[in-house]
C-alpha atoms as a PDB file:
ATOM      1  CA  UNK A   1       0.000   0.000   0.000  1.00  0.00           C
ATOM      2  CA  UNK A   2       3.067   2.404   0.423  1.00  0.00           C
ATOM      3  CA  UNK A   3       4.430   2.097  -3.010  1.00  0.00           C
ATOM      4  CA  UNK A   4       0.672   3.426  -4.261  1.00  0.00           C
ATOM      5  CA  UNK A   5       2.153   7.040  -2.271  1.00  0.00           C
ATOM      6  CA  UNK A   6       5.234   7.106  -4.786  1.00  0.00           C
ATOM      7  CA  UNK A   7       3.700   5.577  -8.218  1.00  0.00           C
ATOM      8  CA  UNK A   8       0.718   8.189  -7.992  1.00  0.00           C
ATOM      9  CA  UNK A   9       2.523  11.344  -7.473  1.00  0.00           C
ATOM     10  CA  UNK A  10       5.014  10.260 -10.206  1.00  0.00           C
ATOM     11  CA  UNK A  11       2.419   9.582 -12.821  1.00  0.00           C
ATOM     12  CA  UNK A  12       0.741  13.036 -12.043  1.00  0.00           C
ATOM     13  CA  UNK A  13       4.296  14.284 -12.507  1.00  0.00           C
ATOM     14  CA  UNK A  14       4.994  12.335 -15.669  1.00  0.00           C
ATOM     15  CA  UNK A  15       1.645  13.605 -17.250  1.00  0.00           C
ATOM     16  CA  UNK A  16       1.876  16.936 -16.509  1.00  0.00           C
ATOM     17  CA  UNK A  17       5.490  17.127 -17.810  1.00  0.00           C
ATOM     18  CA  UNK A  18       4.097  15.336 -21.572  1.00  0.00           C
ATOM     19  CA  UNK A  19       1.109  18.049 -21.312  1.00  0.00           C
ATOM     20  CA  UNK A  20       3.819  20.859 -21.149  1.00  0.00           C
ATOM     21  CA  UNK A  21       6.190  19.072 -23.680  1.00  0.00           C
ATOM     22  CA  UNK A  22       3.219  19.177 -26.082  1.00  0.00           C
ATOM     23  CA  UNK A  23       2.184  22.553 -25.243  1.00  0.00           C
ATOM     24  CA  UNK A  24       5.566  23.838 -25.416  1.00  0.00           C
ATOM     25  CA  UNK A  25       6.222  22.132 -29.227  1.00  0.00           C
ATOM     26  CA  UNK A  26       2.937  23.148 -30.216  1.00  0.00           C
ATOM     27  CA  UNK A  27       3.903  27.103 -29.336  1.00  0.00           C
ATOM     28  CA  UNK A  28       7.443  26.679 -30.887  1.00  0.00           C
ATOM     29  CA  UNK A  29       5.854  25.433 -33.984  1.00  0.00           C
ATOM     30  CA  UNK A  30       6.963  22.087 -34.547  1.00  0.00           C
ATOM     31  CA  UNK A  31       3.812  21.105 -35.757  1.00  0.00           C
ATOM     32  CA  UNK A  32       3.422  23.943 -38.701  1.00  0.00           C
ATOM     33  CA  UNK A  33       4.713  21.482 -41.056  1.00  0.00           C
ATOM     34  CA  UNK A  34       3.445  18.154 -41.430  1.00  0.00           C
ATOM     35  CA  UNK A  35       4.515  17.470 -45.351  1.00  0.00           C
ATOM     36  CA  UNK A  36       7.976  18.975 -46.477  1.00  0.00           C
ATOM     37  CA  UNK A  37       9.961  16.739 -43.718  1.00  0.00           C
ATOM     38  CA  UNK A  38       9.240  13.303 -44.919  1.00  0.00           C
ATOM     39  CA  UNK A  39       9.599  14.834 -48.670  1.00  0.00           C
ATOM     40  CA  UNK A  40      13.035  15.731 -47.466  1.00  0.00           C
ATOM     41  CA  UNK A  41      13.835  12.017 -47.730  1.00  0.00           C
ATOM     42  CA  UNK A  42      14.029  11.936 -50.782  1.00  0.00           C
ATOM     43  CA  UNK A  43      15.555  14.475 -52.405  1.00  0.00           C
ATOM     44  CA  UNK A  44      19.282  13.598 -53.005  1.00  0.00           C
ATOM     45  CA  UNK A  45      21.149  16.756 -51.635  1.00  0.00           C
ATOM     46  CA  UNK A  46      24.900  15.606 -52.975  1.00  0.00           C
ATOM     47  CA  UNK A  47      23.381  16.228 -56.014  1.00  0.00           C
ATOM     48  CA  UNK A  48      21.684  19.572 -55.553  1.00  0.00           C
ATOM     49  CA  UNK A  49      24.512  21.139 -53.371  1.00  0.00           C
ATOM     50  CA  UNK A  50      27.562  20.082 -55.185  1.00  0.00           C
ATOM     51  CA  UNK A  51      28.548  20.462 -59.229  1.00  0.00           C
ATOM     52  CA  UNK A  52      28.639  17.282 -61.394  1.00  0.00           C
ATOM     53  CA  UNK A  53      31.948  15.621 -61.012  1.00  0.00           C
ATOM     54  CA  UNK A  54      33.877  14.689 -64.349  1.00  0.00           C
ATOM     55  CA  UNK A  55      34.932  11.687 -64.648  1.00  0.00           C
ATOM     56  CA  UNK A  56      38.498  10.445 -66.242  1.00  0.00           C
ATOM     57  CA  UNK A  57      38.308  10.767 -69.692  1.00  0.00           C
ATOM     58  CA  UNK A  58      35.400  12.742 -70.394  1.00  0.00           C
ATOM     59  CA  UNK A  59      35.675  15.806 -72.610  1.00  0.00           C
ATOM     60  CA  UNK A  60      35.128  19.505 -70.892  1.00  0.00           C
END
């Protein structure tokens, strides 16, 4: 019956602190964009970032 004084308080605790969490992301705006991360993915950036390497041999 004493262990029911600890677990209780630290599930209140635990809940409140995932309320704030999601309260806090939600204000900071980590929700705003649901789409463009996953789409991220799969774009190849070493391709968009850097020039086309020439290979040996290849004319210029």
């Amino acid at each position: 019956m004493n262990v029911i004084y600890f677990i209780l308080p630290l599930a209140l605790l635990l809940g409140a602190a995932s309320v704030y969490g999601f309260i806090w992301a939600t204000r900071k705006g980590q929700y705003d964009d649901l789409d463009t991360p996953p789409l991220r993915l799969l774009i190849d950036e070493e391709y968009v970032d850097k020039p086309a390497e020439k290979k040996r041999g290849e004319a210029e």
